[in-house]
C-alpha atoms as a PDB file:
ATOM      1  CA  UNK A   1      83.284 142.995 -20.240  1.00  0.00           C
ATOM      2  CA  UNK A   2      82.168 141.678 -17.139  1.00  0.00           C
ATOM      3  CA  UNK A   3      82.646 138.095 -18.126  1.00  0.00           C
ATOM      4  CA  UNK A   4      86.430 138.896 -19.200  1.00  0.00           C
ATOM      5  CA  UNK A   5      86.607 139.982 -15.528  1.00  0.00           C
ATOM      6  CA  UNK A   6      85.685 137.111 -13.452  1.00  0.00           C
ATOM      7  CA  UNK A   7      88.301 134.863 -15.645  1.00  0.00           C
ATOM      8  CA  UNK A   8      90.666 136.867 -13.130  1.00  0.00           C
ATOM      9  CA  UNK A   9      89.034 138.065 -10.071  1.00  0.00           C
ATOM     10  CA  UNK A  10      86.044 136.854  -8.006  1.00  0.00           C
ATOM     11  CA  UNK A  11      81.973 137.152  -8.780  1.00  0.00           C
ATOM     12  CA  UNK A  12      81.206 138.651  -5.835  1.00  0.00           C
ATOM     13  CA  UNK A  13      83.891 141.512  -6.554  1.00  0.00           C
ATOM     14  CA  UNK A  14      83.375 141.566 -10.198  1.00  0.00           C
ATOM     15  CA  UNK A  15      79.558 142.200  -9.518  1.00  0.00           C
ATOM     16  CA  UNK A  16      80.090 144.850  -7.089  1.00  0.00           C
ATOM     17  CA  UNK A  17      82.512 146.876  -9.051  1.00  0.00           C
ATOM     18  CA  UNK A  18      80.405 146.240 -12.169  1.00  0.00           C
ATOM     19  CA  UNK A  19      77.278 148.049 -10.383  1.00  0.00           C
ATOM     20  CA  UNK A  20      79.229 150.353  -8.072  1.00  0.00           C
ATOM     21  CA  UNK A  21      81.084 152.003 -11.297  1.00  0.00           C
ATOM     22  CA  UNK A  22      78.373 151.765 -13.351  1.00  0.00           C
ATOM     23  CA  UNK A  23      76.147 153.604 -10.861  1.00  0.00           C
ATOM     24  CA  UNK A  24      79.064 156.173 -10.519  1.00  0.00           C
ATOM     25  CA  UNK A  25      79.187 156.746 -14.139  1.00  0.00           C
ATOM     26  CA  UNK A  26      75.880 157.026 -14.869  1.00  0.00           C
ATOM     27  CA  UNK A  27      75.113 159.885 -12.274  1.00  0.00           C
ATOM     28  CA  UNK A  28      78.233 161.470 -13.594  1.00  0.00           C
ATOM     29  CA  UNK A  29      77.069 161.350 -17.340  1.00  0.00           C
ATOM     30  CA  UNK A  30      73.904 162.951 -15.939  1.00  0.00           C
ATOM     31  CA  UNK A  31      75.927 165.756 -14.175  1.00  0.00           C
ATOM     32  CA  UNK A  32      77.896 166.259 -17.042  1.00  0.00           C
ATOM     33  CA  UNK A  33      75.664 165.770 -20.523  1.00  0.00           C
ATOM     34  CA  UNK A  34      72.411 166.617 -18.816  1.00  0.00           C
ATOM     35  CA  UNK A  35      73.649 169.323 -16.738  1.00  0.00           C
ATOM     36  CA  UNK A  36      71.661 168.074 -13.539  1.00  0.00           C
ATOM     37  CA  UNK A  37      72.041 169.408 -10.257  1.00  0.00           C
ATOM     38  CA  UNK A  38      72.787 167.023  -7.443  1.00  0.00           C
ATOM     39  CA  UNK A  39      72.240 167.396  -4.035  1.00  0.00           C
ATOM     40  CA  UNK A  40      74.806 167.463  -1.312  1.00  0.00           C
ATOM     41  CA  UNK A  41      73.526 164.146   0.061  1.00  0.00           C
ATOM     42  CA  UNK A  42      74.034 162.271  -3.887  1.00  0.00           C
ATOM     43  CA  UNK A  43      77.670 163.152  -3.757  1.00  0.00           C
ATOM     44  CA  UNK A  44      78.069 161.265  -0.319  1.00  0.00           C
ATOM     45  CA  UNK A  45      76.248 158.714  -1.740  1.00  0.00           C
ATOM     46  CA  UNK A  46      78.942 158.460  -4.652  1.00  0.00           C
ATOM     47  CA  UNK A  47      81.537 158.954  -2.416  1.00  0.00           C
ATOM     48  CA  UNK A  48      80.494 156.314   0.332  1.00  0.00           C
ATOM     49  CA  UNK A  49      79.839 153.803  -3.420  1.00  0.00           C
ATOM     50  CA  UNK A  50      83.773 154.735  -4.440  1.00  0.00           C
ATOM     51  CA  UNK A  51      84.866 153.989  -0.931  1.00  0.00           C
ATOM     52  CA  UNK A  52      83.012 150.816  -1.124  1.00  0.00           C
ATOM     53  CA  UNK A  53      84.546 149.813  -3.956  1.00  0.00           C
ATOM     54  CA  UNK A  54      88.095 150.730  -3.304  1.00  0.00           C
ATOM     55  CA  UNK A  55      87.743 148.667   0.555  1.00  0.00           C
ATOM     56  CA  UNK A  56      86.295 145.907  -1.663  1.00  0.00           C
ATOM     57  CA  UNK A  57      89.211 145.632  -3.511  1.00  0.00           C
ATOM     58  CA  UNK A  58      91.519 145.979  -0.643  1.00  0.00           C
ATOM     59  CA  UNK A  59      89.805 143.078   0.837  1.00  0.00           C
ATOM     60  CA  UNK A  60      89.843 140.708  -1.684  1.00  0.00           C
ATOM     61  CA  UNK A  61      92.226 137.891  -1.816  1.00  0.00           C
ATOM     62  CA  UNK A  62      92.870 138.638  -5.549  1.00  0.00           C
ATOM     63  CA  UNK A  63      93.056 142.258  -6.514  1.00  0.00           C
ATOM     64  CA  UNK A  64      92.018 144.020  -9.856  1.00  0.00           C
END
């Protein structure tokens, strides 16, 4: 999937949404199938990574 991406956008913004969501998803699979807690200070983290990803996107030349 990440290949298909950077036929249309950018390395350096494919890259960083590839490991920004990923990260994102992965805690949230934890959450979710694994029923782990998460400290207050992990959801800022994953909030700060989402806002990261959405000025990314606002900043690149060509958006997703």
């Amino acid at each position: 999937m990440l290949s298909f991406s950077v036929k249309t956008i950018p390395l350096g913004l494919a890259y960083a949404l590839w490991a920004g969501l990923g990260t994102v998803t992965v805690f949230l699979i934890s959450l979710i199938a694994f029923k782990s807690g998460a400290e207050p200070i992990a959801w800022v983290g994953v909030v700060l990574v989402t806002i990261g990803i959405v000025f990314l996107n606002l900043g690149s030349t060509t958006h997703a």
